[in-house]
C-alpha atoms as a PDB file:
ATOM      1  CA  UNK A   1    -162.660  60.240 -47.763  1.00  0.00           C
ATOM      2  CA  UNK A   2    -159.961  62.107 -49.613  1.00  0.00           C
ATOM      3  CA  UNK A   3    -156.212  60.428 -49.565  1.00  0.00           C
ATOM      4  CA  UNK A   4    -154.785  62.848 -46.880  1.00  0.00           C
ATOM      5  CA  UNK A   5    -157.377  61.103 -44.487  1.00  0.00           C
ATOM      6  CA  UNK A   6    -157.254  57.221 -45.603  1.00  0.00           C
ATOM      7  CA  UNK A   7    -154.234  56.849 -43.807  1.00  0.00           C
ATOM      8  CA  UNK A   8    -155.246  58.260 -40.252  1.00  0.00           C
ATOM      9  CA  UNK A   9    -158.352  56.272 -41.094  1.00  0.00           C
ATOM     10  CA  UNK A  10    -156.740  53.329 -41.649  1.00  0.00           C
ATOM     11  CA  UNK A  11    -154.374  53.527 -38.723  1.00  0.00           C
ATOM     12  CA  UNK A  12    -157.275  54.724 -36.535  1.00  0.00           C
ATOM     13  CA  UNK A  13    -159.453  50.946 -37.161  1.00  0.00           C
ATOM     14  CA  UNK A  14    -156.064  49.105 -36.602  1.00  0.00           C
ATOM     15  CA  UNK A  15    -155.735  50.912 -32.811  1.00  0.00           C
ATOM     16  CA  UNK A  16    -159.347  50.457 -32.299  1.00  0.00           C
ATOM     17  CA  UNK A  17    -158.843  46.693 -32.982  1.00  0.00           C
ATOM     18  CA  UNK A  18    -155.837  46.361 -31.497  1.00  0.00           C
ATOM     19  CA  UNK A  19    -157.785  48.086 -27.985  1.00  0.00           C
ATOM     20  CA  UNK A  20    -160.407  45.851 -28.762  1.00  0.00           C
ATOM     21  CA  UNK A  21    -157.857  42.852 -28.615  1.00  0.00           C
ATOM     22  CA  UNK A  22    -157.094  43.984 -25.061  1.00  0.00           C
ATOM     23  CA  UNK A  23    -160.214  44.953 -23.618  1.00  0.00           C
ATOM     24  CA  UNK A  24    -160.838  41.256 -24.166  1.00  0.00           C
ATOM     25  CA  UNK A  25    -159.338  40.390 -20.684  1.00  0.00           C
ATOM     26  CA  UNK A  26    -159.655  42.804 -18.076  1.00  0.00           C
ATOM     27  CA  UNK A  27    -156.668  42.898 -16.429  1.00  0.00           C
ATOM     28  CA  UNK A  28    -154.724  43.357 -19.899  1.00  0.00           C
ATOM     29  CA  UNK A  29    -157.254  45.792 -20.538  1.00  0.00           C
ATOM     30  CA  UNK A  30    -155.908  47.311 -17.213  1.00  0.00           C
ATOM     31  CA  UNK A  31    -152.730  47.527 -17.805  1.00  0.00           C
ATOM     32  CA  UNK A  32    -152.867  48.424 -21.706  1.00  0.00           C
ATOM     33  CA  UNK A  33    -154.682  51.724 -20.041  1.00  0.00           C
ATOM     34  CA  UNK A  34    -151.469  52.258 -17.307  1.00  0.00           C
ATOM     35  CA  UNK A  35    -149.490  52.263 -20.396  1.00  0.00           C
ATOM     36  CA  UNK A  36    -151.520  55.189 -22.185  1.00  0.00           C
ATOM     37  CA  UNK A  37    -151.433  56.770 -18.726  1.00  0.00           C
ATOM     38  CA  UNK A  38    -147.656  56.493 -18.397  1.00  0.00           C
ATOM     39  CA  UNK A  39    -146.914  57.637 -22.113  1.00  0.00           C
ATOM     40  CA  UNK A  40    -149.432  61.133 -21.399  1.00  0.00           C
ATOM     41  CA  UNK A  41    -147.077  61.790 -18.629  1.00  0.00           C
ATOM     42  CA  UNK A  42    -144.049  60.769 -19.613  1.00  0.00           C
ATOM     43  CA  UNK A  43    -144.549  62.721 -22.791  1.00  0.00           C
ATOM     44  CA  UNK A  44    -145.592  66.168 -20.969  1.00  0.00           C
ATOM     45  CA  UNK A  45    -142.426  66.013 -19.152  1.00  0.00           C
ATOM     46  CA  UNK A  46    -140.110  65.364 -22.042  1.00  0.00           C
ATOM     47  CA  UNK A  47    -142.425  67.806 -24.601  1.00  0.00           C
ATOM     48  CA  UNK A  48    -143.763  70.116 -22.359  1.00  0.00           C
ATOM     49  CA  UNK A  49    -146.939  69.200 -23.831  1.00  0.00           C
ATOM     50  CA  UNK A  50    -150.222  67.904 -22.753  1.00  0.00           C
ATOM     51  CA  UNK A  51    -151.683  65.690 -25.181  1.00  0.00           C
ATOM     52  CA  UNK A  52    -155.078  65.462 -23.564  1.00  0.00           C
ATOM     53  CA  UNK A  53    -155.454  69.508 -23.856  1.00  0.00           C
ATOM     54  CA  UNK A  54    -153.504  69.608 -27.242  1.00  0.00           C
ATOM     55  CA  UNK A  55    -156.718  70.032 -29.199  1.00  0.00           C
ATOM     56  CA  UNK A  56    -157.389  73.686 -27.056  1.00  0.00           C
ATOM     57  CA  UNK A  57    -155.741  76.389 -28.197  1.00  0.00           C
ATOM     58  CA  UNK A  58    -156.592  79.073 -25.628  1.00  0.00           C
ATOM     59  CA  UNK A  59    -155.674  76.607 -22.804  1.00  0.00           C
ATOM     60  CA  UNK A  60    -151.903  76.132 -24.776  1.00  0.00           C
ATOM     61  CA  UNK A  61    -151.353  79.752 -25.190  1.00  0.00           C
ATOM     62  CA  UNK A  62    -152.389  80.195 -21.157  1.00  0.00           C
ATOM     63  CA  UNK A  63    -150.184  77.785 -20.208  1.00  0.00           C
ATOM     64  CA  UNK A  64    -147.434  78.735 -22.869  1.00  0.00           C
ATOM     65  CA  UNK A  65    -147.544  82.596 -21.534  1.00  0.00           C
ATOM     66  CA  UNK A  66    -147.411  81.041 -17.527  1.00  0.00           C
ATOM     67  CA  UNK A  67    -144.677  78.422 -18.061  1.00  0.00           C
ATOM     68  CA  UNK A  68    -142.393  79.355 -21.213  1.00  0.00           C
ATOM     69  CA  UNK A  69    -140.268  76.404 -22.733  1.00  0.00           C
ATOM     70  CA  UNK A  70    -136.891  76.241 -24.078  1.00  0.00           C
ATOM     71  CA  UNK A  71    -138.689  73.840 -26.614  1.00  0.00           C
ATOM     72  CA  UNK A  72    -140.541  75.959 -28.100  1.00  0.00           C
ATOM     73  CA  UNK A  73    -144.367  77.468 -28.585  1.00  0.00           C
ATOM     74  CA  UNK A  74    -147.473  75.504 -28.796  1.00  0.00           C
ATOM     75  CA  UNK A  75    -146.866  74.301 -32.114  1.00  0.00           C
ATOM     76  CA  UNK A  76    -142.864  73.620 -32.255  1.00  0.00           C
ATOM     77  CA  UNK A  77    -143.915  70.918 -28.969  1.00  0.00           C
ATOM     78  CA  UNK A  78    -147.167  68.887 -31.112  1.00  0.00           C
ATOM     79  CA  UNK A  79    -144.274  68.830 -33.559  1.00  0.00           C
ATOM     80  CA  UNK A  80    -142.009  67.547 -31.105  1.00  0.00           C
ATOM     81  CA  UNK A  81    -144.438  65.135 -29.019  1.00  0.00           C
ATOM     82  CA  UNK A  82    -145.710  63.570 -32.602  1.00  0.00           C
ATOM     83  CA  UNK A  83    -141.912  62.803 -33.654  1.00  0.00           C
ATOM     84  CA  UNK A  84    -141.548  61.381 -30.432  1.00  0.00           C
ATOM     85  CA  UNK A  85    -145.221  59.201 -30.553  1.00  0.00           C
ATOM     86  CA  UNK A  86    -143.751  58.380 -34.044  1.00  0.00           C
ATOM     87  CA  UNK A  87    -140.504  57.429 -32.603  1.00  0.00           C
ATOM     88  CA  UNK A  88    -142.058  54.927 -29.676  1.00  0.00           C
ATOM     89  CA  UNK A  89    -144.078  53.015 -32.452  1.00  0.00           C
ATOM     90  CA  UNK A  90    -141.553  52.151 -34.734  1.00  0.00           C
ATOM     91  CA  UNK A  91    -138.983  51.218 -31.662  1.00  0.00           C
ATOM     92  CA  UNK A  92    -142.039  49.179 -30.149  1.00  0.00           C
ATOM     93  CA  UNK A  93    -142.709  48.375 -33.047  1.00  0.00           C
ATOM     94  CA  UNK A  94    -138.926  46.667 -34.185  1.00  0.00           C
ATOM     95  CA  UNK A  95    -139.236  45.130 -30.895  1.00  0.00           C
ATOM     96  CA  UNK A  96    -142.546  43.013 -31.774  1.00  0.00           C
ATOM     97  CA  UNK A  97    -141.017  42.568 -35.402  1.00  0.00           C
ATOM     98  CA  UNK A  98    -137.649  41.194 -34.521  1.00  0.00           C
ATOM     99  CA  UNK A  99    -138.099  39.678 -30.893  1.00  0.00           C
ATOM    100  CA  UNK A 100    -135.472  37.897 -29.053  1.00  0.00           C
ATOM    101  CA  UNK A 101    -135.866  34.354 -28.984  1.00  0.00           C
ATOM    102  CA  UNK A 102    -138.656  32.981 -27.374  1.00  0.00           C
ATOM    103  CA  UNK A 103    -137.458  30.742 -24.506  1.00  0.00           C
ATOM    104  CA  UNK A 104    -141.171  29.614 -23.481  1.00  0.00           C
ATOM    105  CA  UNK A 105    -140.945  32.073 -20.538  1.00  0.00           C
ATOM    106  CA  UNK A 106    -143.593  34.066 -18.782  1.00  0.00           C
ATOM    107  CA  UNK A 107    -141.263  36.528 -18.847  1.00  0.00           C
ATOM    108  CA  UNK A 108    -140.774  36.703 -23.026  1.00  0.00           C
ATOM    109  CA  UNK A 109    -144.112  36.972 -23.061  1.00  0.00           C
ATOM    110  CA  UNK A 110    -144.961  39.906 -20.733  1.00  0.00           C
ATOM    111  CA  UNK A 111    -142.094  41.414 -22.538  1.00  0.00           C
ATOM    112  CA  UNK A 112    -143.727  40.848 -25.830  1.00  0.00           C
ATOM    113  CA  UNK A 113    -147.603  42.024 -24.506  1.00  0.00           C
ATOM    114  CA  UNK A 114    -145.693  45.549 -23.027  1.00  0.00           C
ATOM    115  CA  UNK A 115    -143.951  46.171 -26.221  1.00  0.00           C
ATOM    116  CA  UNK A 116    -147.686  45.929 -27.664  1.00  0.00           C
ATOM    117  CA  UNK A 117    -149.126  48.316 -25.651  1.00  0.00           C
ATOM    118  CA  UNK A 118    -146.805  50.647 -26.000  1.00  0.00           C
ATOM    119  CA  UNK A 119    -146.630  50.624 -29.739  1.00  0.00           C
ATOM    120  CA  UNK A 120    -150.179  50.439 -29.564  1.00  0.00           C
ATOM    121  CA  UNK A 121    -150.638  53.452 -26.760  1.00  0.00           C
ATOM    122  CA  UNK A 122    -148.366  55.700 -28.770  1.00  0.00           C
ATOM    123  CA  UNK A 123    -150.845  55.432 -31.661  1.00  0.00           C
ATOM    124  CA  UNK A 124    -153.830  56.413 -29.690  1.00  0.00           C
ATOM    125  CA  UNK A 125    -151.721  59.776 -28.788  1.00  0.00           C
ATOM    126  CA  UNK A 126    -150.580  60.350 -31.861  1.00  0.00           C
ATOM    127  CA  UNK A 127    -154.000  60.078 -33.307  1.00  0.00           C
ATOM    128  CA  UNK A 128    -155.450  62.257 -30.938  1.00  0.00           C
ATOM    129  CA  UNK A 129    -153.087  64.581 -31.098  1.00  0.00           C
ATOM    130  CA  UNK A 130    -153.545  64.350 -35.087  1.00  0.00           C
ATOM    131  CA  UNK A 131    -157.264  64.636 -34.609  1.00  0.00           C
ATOM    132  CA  UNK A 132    -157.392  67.196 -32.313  1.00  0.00           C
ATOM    133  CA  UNK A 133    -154.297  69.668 -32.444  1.00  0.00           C
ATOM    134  CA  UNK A 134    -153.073  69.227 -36.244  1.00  0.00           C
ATOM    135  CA  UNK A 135    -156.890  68.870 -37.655  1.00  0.00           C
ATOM    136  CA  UNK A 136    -156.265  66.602 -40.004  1.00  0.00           C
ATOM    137  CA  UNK A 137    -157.752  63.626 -40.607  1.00  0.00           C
ATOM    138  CA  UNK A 138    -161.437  64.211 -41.216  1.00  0.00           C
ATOM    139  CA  UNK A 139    -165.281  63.249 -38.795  1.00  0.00           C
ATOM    140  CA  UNK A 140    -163.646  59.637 -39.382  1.00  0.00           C
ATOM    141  CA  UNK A 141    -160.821  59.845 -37.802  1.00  0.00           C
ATOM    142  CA  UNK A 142    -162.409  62.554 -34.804  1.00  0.00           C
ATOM    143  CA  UNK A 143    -165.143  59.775 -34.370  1.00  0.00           C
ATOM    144  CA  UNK A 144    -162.923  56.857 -33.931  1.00  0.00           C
ATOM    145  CA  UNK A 145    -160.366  58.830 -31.725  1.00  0.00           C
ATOM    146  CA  UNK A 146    -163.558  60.045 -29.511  1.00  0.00           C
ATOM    147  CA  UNK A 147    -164.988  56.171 -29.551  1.00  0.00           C
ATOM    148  CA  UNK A 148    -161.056  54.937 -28.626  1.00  0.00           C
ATOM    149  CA  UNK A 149    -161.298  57.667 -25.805  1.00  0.00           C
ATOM    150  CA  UNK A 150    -164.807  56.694 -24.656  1.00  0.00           C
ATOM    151  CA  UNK A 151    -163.673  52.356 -24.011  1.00  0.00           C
ATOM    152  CA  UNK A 152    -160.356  53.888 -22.175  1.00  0.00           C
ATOM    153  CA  UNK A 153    -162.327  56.180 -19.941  1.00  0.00           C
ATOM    154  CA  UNK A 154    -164.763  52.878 -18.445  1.00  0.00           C
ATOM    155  CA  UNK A 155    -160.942  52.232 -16.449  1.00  0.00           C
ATOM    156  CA  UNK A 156    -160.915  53.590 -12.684  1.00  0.00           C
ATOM    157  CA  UNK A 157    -158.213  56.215 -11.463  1.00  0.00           C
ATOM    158  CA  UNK A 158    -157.909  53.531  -8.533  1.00  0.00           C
ATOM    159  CA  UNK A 159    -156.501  50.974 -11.070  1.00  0.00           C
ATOM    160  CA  UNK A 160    -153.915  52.749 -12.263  1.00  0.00           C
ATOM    161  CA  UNK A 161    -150.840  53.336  -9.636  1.00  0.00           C
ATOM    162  CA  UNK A 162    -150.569  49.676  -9.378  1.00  0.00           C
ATOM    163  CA  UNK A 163    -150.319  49.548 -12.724  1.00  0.00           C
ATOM    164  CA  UNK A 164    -148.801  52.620 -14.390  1.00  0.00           C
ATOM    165  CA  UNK A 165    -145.218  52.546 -12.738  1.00  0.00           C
ATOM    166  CA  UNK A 166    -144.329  49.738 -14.555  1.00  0.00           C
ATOM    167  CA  UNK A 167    -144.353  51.801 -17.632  1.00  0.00           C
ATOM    168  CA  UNK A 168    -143.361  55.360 -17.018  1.00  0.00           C
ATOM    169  CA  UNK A 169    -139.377  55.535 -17.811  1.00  0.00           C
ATOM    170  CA  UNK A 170    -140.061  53.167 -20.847  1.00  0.00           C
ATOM    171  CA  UNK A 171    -141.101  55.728 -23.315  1.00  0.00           C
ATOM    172  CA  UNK A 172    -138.406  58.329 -23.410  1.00  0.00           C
ATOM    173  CA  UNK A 173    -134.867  57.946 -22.798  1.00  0.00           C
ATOM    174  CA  UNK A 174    -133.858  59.607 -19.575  1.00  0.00           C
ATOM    175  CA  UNK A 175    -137.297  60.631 -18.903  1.00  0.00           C
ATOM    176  CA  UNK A 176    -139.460  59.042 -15.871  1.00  0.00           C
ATOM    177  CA  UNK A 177    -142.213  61.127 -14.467  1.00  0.00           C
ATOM    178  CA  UNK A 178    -142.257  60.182 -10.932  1.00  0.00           C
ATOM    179  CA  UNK A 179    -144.716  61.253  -9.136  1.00  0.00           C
ATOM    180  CA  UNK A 180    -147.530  60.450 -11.591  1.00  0.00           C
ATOM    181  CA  UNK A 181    -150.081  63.012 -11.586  1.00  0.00           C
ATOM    182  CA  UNK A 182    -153.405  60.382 -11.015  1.00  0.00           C
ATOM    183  CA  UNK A 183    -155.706  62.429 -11.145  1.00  0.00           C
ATOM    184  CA  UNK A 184    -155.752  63.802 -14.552  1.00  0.00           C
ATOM    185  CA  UNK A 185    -157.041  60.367 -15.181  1.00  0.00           C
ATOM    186  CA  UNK A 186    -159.539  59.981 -16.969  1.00  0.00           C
ATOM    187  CA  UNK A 187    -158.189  61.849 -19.534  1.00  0.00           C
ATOM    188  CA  UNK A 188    -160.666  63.727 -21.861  1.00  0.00           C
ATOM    189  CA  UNK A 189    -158.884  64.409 -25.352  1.00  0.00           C
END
């Protein structure tokens, strides 16, 4: 492993055992999978890109030549969507690192277990979309990506509109994709 890949490596085993972490309990499980639902369509409405199709060029250029952008081609918008994945881990992520102060509540802690997920769900994307678009990253990082993918895809479509509202509009400000598109779950990066 050369030192352009250690670091996707590295962040790649720390999602995987974060995922693992929530797969622990099913429900959390559940829900950590709404969020990584939520965040795929939240992001193709504010990047005009879809992350789970990122990795196929052909398909971008189709869609690119049927729907043009004011963002930009193919590449301008994996720019744009892995600033943005960037910029909903650290925010997550300053969340988790300086949290409020914990009054014992139910509520601190859901707050606290969301900010998780979504730190945690905007690393998957940005991994796959690192993986699959950009290229980078080497087999290790394509093989824990795929094996991240293959754990997410065991959740049922029929779990997730319960679930998945409760974190579309949290990504992105200004941006809430309402209706969700359910069926593009399961989602094969």
């Amino acid at each position: 492993m050369d030192d352009l890949e250690r670091p996707w490596n590295e962040l790649a085993a720390a999602t995987a055992a974060a995922v693992e972490a929530f797969a622990a309990v099913d429900d959390v499980f559940l829900l950590f999978a709404a969020a990584v639902f939520a965040l795929h369509q939240d992001t193709l409405r504010a990047c005009a890109i879809d992350m789970a199709k990122a990795g196929d060029p052909g398909q971008a250029a189709a869609v690119e030549a049927a729907q043009p952008t004011p963002l930009g081609g193919f590449s301008a918008r994996v720019g744009l969507a892995m600033d943005a994945l960037m910029a909903v881990e650290r925010a997550n992520g300053e969340i988790l690192a300086n949290p409020p102060d914990d009054d014992g509540s139910d509520i601190y802690q859901l707050e606290m277990l969301m900010a998780r997920m979504r730190a945690t769900a905007a690393r998957l994307w940005l991994l796959t979309v690192q993986a699959r678009a950009v290229g980078e990253g080497g087999a290790g990082l394509r093989l824990g990506v795929a094996g991240l993918w293959t754990r997410l895809q065991t959740v049922p479509r029929e779990a997730l509109p319960g679930r998945a509202p409760a974190f579309t509009g949290m990504f992105y400000d200004g941006i809430r994709c309402e209706p969700l598109d359910y069926p593009a779950w399961p989602l094969t990066p």
